[in-house]
N, C-alpha and C. Protein backbone atom coordinates (compact mmCIF):
# COMPACT_ATOMS: atom_id res chain seq x y z
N UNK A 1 -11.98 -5.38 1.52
CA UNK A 1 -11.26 -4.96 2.70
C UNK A 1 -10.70 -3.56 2.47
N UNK A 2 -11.32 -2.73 3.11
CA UNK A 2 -10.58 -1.19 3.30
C UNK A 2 -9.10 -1.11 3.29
N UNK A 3 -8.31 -0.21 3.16
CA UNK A 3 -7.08 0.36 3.27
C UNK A 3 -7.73 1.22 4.67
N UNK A 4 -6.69 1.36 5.75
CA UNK A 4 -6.00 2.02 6.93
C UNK A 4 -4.87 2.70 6.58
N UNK A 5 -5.00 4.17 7.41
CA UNK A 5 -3.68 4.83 7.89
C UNK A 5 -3.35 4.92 9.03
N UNK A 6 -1.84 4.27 9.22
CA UNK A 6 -1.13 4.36 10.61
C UNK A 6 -0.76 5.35 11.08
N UNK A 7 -0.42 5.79 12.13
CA UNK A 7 0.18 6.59 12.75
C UNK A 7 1.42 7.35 12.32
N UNK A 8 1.77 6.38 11.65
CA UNK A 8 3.10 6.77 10.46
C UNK A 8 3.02 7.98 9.68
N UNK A 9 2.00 8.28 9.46
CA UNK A 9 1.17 9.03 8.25
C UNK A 9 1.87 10.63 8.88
N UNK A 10 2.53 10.84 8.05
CA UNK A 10 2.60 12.99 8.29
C UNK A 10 2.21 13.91 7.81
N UNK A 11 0.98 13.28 7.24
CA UNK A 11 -0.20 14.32 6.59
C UNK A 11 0.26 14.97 5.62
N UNK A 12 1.27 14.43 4.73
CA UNK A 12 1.79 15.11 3.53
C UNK A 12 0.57 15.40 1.94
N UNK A 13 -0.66 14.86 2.69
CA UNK A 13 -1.57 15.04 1.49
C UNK A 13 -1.40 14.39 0.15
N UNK A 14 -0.24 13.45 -0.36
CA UNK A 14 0.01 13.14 -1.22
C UNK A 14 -1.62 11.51 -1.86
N UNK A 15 -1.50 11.05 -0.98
CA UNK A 15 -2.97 9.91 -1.10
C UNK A 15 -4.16 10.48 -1.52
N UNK A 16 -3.90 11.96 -1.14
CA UNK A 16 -5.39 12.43 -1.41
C UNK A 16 -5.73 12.67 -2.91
N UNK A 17 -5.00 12.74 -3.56
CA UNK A 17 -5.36 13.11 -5.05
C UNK A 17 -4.89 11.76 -5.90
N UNK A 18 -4.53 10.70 -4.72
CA UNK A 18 -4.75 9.68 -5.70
C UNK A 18 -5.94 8.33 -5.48
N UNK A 19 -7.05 9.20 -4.84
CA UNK A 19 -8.01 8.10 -4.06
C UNK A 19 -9.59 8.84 -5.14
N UNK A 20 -9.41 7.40 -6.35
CA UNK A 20 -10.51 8.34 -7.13
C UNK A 20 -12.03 7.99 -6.69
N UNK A 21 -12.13 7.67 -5.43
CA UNK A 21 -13.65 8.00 -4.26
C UNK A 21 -13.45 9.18 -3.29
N UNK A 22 -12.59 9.66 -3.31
CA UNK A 22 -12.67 10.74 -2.33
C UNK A 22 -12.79 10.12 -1.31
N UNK A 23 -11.99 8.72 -0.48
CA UNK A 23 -12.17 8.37 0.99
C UNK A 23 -11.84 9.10 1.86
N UNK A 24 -10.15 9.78 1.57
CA UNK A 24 -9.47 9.91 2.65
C UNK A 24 -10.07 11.69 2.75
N UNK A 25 -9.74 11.51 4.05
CA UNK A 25 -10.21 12.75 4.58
C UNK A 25 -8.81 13.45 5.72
N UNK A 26 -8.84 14.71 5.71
CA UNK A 26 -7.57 15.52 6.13
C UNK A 26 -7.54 15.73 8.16
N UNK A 27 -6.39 15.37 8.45
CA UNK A 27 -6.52 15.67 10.22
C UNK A 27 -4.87 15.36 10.37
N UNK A 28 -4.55 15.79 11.16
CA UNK A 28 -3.17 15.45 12.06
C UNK A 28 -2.86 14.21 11.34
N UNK A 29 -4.06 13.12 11.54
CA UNK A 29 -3.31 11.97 10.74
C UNK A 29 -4.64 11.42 9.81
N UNK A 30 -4.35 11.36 8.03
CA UNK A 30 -5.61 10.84 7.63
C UNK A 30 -6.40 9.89 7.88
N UNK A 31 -7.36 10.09 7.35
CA UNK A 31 -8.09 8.53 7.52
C UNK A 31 -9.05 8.14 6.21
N UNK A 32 -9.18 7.26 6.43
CA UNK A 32 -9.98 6.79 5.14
C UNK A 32 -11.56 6.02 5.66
N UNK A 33 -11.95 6.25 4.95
CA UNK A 33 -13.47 5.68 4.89
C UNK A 33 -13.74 4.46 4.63
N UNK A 34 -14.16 3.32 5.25
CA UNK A 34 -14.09 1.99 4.96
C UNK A 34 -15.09 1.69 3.89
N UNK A 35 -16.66 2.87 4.22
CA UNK A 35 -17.65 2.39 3.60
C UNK A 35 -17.36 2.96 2.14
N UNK A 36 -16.38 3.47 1.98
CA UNK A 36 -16.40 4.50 0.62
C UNK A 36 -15.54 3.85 0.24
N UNK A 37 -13.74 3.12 0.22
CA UNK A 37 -12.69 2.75 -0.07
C UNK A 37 -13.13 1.71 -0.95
N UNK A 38 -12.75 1.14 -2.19
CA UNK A 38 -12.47 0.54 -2.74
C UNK A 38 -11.97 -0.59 -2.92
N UNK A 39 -10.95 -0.60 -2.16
CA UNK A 39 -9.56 -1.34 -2.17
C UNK A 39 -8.43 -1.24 -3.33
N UNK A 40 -8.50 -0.24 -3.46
CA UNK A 40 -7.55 -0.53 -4.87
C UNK A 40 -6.07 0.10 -4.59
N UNK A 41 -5.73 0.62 -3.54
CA UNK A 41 -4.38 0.52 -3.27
C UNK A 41 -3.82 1.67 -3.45
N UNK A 42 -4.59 2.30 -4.74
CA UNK A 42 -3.44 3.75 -4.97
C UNK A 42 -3.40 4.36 -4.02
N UNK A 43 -3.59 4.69 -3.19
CA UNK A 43 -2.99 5.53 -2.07
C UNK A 43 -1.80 5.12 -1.11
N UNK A 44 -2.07 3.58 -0.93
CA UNK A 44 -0.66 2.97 -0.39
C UNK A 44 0.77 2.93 -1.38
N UNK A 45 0.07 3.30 -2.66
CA UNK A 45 1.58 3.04 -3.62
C UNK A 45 1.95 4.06 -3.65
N UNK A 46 1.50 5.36 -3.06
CA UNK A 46 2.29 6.68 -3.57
C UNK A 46 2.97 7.00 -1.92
N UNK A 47 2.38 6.90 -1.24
CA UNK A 47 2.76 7.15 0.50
C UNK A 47 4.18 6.86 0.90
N UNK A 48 4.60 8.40 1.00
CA UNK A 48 6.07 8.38 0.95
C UNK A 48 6.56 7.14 2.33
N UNK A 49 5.57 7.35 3.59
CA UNK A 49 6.02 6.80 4.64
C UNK A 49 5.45 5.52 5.02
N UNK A 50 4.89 4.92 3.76
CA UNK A 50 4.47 3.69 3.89
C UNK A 50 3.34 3.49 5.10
N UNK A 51 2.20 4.51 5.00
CA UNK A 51 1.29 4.09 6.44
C UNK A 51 0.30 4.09 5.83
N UNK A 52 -0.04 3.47 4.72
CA UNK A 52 -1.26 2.59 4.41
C UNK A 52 -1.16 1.41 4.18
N UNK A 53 -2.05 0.76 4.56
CA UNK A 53 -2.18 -0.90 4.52
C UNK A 53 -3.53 -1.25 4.38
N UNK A 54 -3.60 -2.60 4.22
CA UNK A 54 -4.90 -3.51 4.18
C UNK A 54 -5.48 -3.57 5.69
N UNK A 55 -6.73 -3.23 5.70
CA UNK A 55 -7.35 -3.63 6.93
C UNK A 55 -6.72 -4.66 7.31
C-alpha cells in the first residue's frame, strides 16, 4: 500500500531526501508515486505537518 500526501503538505521538501526510490515528486503540493513507493514510511516520519499517510 502506497503512502499519500494531503493537502496539509506545504511543500517544505523535507520527504524528499528521505524517500530512497525517488517517489515523491515537487508541485504546490507533493505527491508520490504509488507504482514506485515502497511503503516504508520514511517520509511520513520526518513531515513536519503530518500529511503523509497510508493509502
Amino acid at each position: 500500500m502506497a503512502y499519500v500526501i494531503t493537502d496539509d503538505c506545504i511543500a517544505c521538501g523535507t520527504c524528499i531526501n528521505e524517500c530512497p526510490v525517488e517517489a515523491i515528486s515537487e508541485g504546490d503540493i507533493y505527491k508520490i508515486d504509488p507504482d514506485t513507493c515502497i511503503d516504508c514510511g520514511a517520509c511520513a516520519s520526518v513531515c513536519p505537518t503530518e500529511a503523509i499517510h497510508p493509502e
